[in-house]
C-alpha atoms as a PDB file:
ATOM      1  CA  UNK A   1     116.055  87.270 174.681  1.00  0.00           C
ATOM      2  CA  UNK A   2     114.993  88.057 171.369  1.00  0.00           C
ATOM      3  CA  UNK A   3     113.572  85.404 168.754  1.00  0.00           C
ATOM      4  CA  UNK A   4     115.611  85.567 165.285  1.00  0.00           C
ATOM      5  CA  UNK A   5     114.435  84.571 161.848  1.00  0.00           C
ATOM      6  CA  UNK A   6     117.604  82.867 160.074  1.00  0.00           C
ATOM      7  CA  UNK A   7     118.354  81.194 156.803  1.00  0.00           C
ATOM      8  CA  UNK A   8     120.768  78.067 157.048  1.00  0.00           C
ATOM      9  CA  UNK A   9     122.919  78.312 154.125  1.00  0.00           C
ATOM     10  CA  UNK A  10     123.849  74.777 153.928  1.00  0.00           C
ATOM     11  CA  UNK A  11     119.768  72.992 154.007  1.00  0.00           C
ATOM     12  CA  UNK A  12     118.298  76.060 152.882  1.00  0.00           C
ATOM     13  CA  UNK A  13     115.952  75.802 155.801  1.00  0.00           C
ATOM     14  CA  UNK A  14     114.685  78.933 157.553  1.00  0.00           C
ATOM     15  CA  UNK A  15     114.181  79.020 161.634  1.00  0.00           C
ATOM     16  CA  UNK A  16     113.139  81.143 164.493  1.00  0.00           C
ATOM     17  CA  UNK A  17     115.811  81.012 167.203  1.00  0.00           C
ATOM     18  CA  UNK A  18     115.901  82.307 170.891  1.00  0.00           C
ATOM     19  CA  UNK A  19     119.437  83.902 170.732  1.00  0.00           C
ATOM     20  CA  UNK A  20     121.069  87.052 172.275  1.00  0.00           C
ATOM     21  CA  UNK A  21     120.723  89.662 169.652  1.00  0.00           C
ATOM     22  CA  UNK A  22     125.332  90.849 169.889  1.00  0.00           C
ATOM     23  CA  UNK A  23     126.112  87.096 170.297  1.00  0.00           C
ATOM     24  CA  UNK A  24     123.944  84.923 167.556  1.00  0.00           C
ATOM     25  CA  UNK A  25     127.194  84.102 165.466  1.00  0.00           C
ATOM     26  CA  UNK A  26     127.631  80.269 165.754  1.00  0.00           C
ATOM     27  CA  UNK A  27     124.270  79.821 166.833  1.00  0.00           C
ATOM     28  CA  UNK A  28     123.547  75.760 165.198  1.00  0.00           C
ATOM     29  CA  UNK A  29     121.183  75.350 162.375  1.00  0.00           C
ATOM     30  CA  UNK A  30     118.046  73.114 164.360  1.00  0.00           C
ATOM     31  CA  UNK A  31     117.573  70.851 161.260  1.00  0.00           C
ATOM     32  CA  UNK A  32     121.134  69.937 159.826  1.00  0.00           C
ATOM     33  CA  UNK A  33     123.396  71.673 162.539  1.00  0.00           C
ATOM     34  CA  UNK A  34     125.465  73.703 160.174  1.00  0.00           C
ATOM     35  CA  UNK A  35     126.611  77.167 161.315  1.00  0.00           C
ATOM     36  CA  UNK A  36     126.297  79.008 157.991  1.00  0.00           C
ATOM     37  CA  UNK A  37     123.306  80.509 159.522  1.00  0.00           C
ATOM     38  CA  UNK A  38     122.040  83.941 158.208  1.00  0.00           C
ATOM     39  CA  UNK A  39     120.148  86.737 159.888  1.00  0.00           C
ATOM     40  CA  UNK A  40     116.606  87.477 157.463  1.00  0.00           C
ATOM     41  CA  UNK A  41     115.024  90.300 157.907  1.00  0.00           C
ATOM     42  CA  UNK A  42     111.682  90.151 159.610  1.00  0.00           C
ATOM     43  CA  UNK A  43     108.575  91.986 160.561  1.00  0.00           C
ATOM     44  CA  UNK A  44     107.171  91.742 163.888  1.00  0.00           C
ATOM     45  CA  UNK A  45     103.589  91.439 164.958  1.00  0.00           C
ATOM     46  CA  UNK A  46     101.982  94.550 167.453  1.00  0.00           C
ATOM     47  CA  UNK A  47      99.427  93.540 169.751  1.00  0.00           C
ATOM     48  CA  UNK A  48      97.553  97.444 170.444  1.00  0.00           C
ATOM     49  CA  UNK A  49      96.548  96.443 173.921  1.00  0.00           C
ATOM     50  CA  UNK A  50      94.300  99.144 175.443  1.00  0.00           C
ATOM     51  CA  UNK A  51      91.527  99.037 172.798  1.00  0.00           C
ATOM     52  CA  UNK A  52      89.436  96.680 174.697  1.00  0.00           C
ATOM     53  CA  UNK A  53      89.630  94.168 171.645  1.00  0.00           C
ATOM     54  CA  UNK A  54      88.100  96.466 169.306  1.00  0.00           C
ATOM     55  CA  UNK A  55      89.455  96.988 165.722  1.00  0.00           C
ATOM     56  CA  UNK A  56      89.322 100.388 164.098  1.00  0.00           C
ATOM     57  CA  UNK A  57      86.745 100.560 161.404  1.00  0.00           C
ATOM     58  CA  UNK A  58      87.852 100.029 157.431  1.00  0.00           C
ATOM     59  CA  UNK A  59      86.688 100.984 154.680  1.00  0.00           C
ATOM     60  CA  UNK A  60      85.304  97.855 152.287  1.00  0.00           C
ATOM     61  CA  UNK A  61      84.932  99.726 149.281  1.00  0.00           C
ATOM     62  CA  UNK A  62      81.275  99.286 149.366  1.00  0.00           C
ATOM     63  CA  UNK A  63      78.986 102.009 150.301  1.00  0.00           C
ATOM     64  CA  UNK A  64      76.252  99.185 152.067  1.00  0.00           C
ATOM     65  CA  UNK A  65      79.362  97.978 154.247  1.00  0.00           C
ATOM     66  CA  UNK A  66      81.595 100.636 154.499  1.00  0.00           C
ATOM     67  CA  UNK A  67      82.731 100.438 157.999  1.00  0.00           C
ATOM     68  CA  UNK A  68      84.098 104.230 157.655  1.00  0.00           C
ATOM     69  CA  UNK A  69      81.154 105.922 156.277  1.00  0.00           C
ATOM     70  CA  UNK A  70      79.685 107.800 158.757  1.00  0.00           C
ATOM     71  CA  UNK A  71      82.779 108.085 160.675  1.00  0.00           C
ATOM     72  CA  UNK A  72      83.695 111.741 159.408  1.00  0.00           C
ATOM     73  CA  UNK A  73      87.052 110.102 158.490  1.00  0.00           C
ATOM     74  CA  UNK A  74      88.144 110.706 154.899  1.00  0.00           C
ATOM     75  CA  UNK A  75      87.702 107.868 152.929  1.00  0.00           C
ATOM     76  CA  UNK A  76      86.816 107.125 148.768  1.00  0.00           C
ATOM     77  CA  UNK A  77      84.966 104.352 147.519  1.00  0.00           C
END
């Protein structure tokens, strides 16, 4: 089951909940209890397993540091 980001309506509280995604209506506020619970919007986090914990190189905007330059990668400064 998914986790939901919701806004309760009543305590103006927001929560993540473990819910099914078709039946989250009625789901309980965890801080006052109320059911005027609303679905946010919300962006999810992507682990990119597979690259051996490495982190692709960026660009600092400083020539000295510049983790791109060298790279052959387009970049501007």
């Amino acid at each position: 089951m998914p986790i939901y980001e919701f806004h309760c309506g009543k305590c103006e509280k927001d929560s993540e909940i473990l819910v099914r995604s078709s039946h989250w209506e009625g789901t309980k506020c965890p801080h006052c209890g109320s059911s005027k619970l609303e679905k946010k919007f919300s962006t999810f986090a992507a682990n990119n397993a597979g690259s051996g914990g490495e982190t692709a190189p960026r660009c600092s905007g400083v020539p000295s540091s510049c983790g791109m330059c060298g790279t052959g990668k387009p970049h501007r400064h």
